[in-house]
N, C-alpha and C. Protein backbone atom coordinates (compact mmCIF):
# COMPACT_ATOMS: atom_id res chain seq x y z
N UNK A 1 -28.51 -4.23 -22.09
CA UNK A 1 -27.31 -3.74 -22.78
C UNK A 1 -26.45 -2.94 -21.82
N UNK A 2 -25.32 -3.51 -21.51
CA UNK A 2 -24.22 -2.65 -20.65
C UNK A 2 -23.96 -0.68 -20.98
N UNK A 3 -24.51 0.12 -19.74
CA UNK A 3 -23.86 1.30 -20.58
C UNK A 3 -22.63 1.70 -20.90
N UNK A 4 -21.51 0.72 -20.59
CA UNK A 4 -20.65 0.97 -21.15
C UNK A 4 -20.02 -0.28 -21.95
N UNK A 5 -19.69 -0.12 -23.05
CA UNK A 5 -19.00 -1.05 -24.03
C UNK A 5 -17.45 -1.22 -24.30
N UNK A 6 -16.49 -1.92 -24.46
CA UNK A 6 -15.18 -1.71 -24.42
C UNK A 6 -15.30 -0.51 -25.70
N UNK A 7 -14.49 0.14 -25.91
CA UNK A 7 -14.14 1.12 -26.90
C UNK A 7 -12.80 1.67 -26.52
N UNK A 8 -12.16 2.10 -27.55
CA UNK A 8 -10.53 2.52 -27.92
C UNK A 8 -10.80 4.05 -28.15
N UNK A 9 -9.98 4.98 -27.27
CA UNK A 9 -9.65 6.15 -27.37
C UNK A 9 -8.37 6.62 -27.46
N UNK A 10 -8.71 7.65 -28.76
CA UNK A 10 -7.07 8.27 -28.76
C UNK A 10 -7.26 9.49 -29.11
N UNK A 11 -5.94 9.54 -29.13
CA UNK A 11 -5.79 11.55 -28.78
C UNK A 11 -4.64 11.28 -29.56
N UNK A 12 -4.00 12.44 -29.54
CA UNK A 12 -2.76 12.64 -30.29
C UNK A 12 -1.40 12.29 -29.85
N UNK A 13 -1.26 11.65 -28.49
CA UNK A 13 -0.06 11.74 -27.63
C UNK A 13 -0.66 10.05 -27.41
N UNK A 14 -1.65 9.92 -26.77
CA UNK A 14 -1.74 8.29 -26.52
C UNK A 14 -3.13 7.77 -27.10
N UNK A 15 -3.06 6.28 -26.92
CA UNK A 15 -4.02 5.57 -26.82
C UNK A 15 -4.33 4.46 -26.31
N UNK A 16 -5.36 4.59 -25.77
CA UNK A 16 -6.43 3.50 -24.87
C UNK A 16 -7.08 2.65 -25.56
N UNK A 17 -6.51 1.34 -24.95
CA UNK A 17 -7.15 0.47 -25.14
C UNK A 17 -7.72 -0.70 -24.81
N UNK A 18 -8.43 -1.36 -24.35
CA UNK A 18 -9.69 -1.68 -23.77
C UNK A 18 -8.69 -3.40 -23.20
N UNK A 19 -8.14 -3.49 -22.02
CA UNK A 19 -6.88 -4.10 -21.29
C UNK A 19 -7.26 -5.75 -21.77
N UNK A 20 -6.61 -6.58 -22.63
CA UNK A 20 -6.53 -8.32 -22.51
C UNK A 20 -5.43 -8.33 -22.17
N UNK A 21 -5.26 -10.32 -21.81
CA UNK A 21 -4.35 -10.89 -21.42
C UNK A 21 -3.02 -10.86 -22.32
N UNK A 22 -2.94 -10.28 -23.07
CA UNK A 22 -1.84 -10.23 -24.20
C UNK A 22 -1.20 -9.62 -23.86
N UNK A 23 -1.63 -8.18 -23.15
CA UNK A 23 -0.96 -6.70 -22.51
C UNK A 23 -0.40 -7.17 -21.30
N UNK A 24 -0.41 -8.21 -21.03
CA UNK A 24 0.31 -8.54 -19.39
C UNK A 24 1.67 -7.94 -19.46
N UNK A 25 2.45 -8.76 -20.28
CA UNK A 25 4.22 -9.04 -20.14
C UNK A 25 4.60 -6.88 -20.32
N UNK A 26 3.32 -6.32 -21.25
CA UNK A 26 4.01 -5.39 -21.37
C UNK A 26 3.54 -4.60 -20.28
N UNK A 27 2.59 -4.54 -19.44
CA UNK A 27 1.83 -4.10 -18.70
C UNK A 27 2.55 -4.14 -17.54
N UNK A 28 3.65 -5.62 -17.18
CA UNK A 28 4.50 -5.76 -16.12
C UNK A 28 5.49 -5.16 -16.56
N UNK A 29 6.03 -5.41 -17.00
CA UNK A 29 7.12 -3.73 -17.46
C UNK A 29 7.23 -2.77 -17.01
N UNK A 30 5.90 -2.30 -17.54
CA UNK A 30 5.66 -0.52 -16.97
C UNK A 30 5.34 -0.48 -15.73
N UNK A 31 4.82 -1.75 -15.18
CA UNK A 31 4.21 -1.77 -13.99
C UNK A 31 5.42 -2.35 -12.46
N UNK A 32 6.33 -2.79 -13.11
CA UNK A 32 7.41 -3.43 -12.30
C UNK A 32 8.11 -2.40 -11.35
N UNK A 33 7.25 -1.35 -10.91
CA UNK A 33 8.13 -0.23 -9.70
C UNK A 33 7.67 -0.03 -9.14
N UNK A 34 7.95 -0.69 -7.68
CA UNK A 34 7.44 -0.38 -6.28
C UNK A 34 6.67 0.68 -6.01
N UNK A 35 7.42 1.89 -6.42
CA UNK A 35 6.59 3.03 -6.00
C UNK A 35 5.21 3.32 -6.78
N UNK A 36 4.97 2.87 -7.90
CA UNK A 36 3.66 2.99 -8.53
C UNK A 36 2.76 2.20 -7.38
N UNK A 37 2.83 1.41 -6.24
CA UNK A 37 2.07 0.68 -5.78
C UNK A 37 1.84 1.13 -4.31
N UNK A 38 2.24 1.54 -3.76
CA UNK A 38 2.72 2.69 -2.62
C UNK A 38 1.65 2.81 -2.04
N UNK A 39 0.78 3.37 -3.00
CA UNK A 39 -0.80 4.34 -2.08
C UNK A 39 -2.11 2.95 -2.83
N UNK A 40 -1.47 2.46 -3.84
CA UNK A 40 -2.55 1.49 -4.51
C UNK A 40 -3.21 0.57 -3.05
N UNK A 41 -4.73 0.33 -3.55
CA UNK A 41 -5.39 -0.70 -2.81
C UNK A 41 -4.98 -2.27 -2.93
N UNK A 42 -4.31 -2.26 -4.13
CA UNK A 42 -3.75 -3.93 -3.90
C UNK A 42 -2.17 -3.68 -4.53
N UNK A 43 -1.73 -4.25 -4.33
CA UNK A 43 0.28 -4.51 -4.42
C UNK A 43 -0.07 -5.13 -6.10
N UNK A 44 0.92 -4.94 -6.81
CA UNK A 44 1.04 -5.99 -8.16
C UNK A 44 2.76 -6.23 -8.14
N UNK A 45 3.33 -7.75 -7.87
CA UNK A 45 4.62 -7.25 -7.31
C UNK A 45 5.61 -8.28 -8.51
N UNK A 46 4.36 -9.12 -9.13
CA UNK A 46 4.65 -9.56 -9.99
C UNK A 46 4.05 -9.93 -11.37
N UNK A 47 4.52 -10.72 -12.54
CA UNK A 47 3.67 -10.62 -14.08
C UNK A 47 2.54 -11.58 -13.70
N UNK A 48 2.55 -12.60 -12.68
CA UNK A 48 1.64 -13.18 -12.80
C UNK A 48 0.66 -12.46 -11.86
N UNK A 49 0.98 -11.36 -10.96
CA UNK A 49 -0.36 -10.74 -9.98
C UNK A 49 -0.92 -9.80 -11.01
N UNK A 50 0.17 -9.92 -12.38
CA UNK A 50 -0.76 -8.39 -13.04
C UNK A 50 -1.47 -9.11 -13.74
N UNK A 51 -1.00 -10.67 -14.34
CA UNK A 51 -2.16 -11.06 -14.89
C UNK A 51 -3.60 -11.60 -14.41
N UNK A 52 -3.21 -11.50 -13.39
CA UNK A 52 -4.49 -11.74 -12.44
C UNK A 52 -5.79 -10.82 -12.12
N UNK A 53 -4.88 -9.38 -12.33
CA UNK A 53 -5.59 -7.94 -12.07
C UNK A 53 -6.32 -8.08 -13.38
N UNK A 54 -5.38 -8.65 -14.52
CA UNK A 54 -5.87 -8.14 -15.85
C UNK A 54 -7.65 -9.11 -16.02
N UNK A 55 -7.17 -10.64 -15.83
CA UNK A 55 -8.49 -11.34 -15.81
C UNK A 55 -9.31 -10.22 -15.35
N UNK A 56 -9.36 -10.32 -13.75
CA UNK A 56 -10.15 -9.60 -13.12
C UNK A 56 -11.28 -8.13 -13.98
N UNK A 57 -9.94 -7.35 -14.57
CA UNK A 57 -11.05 -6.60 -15.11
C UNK A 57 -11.46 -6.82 -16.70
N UNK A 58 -11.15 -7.57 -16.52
CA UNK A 58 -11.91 -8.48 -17.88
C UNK A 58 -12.81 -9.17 -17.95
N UNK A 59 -13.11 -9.99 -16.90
CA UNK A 59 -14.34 -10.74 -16.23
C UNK A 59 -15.53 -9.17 -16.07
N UNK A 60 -15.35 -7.56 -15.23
CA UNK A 60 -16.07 -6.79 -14.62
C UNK A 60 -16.14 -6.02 -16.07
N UNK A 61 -15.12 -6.12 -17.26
CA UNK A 61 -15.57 -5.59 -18.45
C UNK A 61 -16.97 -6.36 -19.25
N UNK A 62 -16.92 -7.68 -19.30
CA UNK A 62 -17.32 -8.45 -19.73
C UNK A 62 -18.96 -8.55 -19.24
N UNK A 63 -19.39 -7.92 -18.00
CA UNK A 63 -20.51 -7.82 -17.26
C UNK A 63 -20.85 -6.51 -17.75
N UNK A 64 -20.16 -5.87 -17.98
CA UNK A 64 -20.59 -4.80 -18.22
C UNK A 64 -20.62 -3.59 -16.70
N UNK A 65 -19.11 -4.04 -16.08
CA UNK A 65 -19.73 -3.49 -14.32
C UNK A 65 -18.59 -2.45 -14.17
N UNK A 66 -17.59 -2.46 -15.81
CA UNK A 66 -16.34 -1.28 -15.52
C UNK A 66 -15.28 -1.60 -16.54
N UNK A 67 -14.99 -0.99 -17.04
CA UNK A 67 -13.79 -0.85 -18.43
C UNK A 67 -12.25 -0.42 -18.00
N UNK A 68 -11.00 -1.31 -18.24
CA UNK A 68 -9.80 -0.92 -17.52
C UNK A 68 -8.89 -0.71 -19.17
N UNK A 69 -8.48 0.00 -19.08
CA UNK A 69 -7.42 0.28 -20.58
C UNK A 69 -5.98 0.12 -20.36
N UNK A 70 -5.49 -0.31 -21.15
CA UNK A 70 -4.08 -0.53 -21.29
C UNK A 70 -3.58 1.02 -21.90
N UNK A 71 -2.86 2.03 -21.59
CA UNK A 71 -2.58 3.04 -21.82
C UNK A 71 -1.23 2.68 -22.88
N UNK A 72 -0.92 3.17 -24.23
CA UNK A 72 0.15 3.11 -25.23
C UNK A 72 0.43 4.37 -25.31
N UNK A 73 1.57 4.84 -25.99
CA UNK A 73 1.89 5.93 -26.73
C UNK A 73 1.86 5.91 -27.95
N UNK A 74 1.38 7.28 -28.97
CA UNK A 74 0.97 7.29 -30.19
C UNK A 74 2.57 6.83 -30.96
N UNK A 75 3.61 7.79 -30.38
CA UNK A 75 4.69 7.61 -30.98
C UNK A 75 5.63 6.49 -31.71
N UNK A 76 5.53 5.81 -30.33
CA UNK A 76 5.66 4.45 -30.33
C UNK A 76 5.37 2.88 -30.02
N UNK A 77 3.98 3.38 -29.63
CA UNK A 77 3.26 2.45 -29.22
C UNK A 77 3.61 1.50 -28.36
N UNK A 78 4.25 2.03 -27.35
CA UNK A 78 4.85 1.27 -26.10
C UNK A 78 3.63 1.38 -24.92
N UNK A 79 3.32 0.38 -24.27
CA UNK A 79 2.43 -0.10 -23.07
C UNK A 79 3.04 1.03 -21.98
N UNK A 80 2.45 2.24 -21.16
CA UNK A 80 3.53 2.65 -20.23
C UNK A 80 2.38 2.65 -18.98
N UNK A 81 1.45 1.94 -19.21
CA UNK A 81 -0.01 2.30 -18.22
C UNK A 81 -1.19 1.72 -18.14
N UNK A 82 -2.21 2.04 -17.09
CA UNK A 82 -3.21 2.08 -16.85
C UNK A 82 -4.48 2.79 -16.79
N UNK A 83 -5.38 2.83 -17.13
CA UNK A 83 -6.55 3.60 -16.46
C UNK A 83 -7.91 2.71 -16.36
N UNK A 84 -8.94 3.39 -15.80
CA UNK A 84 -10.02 2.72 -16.17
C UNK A 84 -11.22 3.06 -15.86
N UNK A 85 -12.84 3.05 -16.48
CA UNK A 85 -13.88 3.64 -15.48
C UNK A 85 -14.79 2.68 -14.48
N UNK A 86 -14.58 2.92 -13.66
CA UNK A 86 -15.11 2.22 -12.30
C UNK A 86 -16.53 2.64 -11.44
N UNK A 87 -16.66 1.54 -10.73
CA UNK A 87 -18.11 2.06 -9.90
C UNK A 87 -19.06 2.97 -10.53
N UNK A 88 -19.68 1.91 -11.91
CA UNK A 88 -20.91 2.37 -12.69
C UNK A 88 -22.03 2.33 -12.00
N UNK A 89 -22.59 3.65 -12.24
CA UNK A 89 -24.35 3.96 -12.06
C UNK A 89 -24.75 4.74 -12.86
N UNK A 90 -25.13 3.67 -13.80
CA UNK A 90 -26.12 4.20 -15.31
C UNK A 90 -27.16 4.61 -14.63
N UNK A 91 -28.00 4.62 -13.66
CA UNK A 91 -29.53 5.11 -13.70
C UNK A 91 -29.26 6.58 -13.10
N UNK A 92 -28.26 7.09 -12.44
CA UNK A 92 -27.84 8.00 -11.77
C UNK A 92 -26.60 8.62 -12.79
N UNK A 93 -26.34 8.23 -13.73
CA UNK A 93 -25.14 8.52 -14.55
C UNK A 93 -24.09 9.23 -14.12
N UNK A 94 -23.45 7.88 -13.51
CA UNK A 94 -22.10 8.55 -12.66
C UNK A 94 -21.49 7.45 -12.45
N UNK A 95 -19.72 7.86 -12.74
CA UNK A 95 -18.52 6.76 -12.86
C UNK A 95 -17.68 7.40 -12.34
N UNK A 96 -16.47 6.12 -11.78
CA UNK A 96 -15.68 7.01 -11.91
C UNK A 96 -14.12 6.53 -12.28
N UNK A 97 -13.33 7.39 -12.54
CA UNK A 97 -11.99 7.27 -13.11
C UNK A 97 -10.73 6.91 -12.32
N UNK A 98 -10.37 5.64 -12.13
CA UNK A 98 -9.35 5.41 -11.02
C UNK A 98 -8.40 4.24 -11.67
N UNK A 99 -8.15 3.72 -10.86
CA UNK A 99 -6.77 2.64 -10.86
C UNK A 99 -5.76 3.30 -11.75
N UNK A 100 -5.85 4.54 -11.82
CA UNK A 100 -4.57 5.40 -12.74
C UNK A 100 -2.95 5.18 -12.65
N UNK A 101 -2.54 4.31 -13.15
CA UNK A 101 -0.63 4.23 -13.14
C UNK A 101 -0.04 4.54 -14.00
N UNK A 102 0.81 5.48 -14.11
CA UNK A 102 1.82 5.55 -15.41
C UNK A 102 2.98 5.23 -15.05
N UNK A 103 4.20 4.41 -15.89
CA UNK A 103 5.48 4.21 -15.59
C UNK A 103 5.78 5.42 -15.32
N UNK A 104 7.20 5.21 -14.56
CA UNK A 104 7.68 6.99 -13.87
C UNK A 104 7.95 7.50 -14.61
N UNK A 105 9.08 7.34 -15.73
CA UNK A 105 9.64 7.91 -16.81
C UNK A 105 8.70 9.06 -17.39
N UNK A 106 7.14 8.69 -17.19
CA UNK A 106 6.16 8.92 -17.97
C UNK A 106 5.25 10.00 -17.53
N UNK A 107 6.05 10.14 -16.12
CA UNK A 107 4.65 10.73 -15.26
C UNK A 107 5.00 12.32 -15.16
N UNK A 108 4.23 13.17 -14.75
CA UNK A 108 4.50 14.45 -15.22
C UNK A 108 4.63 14.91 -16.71
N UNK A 109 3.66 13.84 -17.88
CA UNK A 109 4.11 14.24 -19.16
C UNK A 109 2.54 14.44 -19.64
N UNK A 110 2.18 14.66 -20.92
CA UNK A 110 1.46 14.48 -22.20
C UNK A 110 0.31 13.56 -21.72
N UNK A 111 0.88 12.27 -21.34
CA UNK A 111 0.64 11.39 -21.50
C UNK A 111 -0.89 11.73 -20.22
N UNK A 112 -0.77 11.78 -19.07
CA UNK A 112 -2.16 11.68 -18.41
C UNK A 112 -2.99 12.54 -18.78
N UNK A 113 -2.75 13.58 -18.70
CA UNK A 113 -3.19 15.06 -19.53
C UNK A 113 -4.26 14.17 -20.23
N UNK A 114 -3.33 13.73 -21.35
CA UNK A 114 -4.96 13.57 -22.70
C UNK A 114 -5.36 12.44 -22.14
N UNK A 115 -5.05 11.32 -21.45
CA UNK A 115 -5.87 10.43 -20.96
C UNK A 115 -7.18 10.61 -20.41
N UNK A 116 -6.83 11.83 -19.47
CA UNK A 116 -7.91 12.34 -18.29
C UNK A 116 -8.67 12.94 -19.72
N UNK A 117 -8.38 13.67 -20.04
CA UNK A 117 -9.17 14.59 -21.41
C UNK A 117 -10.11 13.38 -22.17
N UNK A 118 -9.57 12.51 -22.57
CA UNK A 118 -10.03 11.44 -23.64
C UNK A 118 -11.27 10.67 -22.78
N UNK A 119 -10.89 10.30 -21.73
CA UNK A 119 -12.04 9.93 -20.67
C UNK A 119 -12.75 10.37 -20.29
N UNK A 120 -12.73 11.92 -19.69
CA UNK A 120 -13.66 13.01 -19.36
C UNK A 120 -14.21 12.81 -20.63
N UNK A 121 -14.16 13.41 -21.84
CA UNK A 121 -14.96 13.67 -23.04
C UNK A 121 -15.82 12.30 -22.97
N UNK A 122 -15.54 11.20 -23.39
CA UNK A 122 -16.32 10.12 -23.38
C UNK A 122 -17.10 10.16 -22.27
N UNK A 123 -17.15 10.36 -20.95
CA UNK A 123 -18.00 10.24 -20.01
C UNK A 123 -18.71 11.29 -20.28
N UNK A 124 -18.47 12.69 -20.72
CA UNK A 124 -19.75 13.73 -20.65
C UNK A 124 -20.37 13.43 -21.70
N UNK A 125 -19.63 13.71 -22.86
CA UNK A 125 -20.45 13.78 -24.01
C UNK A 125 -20.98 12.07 -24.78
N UNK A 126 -20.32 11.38 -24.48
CA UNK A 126 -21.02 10.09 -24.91
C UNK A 126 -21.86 9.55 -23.96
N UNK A 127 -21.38 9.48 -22.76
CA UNK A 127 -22.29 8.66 -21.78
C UNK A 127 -23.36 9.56 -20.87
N UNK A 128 -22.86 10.56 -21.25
CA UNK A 128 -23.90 11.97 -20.65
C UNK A 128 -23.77 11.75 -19.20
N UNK A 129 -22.72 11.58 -18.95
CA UNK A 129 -22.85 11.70 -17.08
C UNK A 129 -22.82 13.04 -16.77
N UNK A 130 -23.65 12.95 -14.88
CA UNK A 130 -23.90 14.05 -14.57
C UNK A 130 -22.26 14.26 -13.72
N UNK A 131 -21.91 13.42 -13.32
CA UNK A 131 -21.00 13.45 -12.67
C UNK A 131 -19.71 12.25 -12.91
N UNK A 132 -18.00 12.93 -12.78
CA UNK A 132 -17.73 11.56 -12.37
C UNK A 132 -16.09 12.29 -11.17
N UNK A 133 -16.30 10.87 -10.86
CA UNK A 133 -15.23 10.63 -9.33
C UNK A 133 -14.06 10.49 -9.62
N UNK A 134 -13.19 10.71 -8.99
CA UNK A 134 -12.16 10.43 -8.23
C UNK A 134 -11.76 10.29 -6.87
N UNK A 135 -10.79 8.77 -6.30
CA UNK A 135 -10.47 8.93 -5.00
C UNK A 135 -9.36 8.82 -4.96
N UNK A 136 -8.63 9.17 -3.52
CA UNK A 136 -6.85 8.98 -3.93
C UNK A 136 -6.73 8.74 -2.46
N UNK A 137 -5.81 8.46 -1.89
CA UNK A 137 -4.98 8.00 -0.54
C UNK A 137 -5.02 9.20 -0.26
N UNK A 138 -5.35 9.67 1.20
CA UNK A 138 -5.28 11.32 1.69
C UNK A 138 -3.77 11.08 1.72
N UNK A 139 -3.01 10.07 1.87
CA UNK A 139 -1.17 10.41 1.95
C UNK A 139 -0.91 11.03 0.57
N UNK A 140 -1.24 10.77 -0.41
CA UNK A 140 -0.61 10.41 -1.94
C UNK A 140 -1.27 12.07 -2.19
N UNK A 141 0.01 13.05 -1.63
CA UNK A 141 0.06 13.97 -2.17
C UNK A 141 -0.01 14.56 -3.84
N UNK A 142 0.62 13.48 -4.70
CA UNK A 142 1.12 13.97 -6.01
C UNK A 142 0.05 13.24 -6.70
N UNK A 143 -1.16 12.42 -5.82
CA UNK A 143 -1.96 12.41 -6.85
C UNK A 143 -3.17 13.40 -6.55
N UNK A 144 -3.29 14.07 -4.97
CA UNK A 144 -4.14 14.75 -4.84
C UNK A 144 -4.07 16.35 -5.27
N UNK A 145 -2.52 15.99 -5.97
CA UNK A 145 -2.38 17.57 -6.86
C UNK A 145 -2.75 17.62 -7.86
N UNK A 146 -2.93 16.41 -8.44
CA UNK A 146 -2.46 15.52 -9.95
C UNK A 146 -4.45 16.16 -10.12
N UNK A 147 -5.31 15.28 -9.46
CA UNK A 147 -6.42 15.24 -8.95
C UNK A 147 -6.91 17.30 -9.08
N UNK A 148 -6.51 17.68 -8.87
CA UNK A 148 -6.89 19.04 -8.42
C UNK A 148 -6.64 20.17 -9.95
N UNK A 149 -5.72 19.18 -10.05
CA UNK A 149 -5.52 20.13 -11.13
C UNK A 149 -5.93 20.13 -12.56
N UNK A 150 -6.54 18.74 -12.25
CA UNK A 150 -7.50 18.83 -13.69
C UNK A 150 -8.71 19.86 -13.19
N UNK A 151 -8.53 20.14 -12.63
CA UNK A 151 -10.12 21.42 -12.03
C UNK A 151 -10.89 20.61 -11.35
N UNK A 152 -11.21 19.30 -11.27
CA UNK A 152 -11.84 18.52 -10.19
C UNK A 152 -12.07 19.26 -8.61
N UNK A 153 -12.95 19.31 -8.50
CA UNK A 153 -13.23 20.08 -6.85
C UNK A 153 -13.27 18.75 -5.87
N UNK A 154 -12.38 19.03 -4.32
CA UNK A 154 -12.35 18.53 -3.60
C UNK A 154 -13.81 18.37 -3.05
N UNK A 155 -14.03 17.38 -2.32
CA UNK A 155 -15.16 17.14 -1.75
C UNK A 155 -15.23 17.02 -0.50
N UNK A 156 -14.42 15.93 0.00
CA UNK A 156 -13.98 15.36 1.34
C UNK A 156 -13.36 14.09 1.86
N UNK A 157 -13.41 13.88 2.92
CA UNK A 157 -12.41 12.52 2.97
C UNK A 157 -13.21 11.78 3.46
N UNK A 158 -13.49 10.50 3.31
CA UNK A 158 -13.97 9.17 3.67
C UNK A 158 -12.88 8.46 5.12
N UNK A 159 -13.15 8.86 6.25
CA UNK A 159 -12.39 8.12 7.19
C UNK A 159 -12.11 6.47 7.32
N UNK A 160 -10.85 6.26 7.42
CA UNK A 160 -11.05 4.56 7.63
C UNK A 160 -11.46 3.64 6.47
N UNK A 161 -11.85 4.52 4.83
CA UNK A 161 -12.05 3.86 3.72
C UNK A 161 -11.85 2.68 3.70
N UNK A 162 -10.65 2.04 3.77
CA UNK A 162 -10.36 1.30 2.95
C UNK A 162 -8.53 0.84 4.12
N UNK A 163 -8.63 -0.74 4.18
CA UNK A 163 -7.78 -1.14 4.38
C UNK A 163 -6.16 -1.48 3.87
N UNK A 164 -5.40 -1.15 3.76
CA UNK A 164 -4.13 -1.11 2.70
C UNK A 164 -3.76 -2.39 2.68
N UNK A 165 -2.82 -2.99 1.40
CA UNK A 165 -2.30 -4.50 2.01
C UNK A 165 -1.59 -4.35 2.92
N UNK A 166 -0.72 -3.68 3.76
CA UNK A 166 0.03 -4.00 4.93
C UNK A 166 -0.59 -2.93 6.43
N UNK A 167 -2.08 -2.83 5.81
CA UNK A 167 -2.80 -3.10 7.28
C UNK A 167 -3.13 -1.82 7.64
N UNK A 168 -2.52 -0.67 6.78
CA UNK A 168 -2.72 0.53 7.11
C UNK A 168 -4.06 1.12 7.05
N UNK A 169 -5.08 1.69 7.61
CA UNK A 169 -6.55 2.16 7.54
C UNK A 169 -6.24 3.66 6.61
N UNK A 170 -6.88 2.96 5.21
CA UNK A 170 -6.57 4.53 4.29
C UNK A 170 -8.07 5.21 4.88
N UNK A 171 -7.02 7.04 4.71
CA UNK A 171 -8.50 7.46 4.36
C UNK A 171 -8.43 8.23 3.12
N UNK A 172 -9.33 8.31 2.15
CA UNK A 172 -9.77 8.24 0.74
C UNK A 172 -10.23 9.68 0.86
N UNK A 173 -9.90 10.59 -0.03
CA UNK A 173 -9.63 11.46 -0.50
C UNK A 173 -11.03 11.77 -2.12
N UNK A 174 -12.04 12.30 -1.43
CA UNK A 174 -12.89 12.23 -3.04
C UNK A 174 -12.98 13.67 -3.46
N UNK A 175 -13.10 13.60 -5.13
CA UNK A 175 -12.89 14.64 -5.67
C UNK A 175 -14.13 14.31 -6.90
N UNK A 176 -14.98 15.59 -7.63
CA UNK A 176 -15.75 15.15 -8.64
C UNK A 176 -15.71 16.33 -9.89
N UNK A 177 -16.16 16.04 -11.00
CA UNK A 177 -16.29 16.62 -11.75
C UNK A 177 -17.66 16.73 -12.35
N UNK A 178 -18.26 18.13 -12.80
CA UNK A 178 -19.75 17.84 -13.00
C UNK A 178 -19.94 18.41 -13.95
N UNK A 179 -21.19 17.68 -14.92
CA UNK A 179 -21.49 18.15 -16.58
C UNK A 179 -21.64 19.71 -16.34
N UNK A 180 -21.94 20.67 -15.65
CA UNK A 180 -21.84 21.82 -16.00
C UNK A 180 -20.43 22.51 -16.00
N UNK A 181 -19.59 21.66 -15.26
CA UNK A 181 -17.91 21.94 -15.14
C UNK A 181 -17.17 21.84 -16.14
N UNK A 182 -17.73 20.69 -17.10
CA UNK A 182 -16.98 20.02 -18.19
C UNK A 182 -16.18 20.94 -19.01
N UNK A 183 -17.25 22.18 -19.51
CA UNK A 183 -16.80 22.67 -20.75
C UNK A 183 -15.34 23.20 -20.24
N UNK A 184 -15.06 23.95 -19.49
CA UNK A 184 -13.99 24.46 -18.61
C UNK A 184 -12.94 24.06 -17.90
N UNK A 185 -13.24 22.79 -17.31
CA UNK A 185 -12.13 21.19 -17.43
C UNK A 185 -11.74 21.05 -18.86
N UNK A 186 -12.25 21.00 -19.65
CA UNK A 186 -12.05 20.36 -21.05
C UNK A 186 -11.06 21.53 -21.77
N UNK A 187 -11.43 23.12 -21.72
CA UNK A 187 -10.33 24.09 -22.14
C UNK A 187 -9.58 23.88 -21.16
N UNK A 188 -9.36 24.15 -19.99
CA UNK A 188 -8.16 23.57 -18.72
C UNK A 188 -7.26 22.76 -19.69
N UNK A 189 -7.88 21.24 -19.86
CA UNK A 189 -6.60 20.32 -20.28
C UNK A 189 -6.51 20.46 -21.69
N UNK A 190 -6.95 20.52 -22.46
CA UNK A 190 -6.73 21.38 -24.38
C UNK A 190 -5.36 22.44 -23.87
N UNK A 191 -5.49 23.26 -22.82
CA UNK A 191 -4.41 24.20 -23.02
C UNK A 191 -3.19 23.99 -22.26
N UNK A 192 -3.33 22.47 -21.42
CA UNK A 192 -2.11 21.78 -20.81
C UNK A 192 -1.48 21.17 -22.00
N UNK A 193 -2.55 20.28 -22.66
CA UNK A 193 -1.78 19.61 -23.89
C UNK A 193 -1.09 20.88 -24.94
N UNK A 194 -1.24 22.17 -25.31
CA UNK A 194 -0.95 22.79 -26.18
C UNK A 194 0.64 23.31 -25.26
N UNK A 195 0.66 23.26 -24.06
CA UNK A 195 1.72 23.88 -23.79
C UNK A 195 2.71 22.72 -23.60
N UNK A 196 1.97 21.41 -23.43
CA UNK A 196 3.04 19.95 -23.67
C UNK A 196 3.93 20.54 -25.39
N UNK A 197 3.11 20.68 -25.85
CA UNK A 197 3.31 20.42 -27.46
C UNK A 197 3.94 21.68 -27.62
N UNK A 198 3.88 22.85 -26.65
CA UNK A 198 4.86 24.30 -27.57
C UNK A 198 6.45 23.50 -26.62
């Protein structure tokens, strides 16, 4: 039995939901701006490369090897995103949280806040992890703030990680969060979302 199962999370600002081929056209939408792709490990430059991404983690949902969500808003239930949990180790109980995109319009809002919140909670308290990850491009300043400021502690950098599509040698940026951290991450973003909402 896979430890993780597709499942739908929501919060009060958005909801997640567990990414098919249906979500493409709206998925390229939100996804149609260069700069969301910048620091990414693969380019999506068009509807048919996103539907390709989408198979992809639909095939690694389907194994049971990682869950990718189509990110909506409660309001209006518009597609503006991504997330997903990656690089499972159930025997070691530890995942972690990446391929994160939000349309720009979107970014700096509500919207990641409870994502990260809605995911963290499910990984501590449902899946009982001891730990989970994050990595980011050591360039991609605004996500290694983004990254930091959920209370996530830096760790270190992975030299030479990871190859970019146009050849550049990333180095990867890891950050973690740990079940004794949770409770305190978890008031952290409760009191980001309350000051979204005053």
């Amino acid at each position: 039995m896979p430890w993780i199962e597709p499942v739908e999370l929501e919060g009060e600002h958005v909801r997640l939901q567990p990414v098919n081929l249906e979500h493409t056209p709206a998925l390229w939408k939100a996804g149609s701006h260069p700069e969301l792709w910048r620091f990414m490990p693969s380019v999506i430059g068009s509807e048919a490369q996103m539907r390709e991404t989408i198979a992809w983690a639909v095939q690694l949902a389907e194994e049971g090897a990682g869950l990718a969500f189509a990110t909506s808003t409660k309001a209006t239930g518009e597609i503006v995103g991504s997330t997903g949990f990656w690089n499972l180790e159930p025997s070691h109980k530890r995942l972690e949280i990446g391929y994160t995109w939000i349309t720009p319009r979107l970014q700096r809002s509500a919207v990641n806040t409870e994502c990260k919140l809605l995911m963290l909670r499910y990984a501590f308290e449902q899946l009982g992890c001891n730990r989970v990850e994050f990595k980011t491009d050591s360039l991609n300043e605004r996500s290694r703030a983004a990254i930091a400021r959920l209370g996530a502690v830096e760790e270190g950098t992975l030299r030479n990680h990871m190859v970019q599509p146009d050849g550049r040698l990333r180095h990867s940026v890891y950050f973690s969060i740990l079940r004794d951290e949770w409770p305190q991450v978890k008031r952290r973003l409760q009191g980001f979302l309350e000051s979204h909402a005053g």
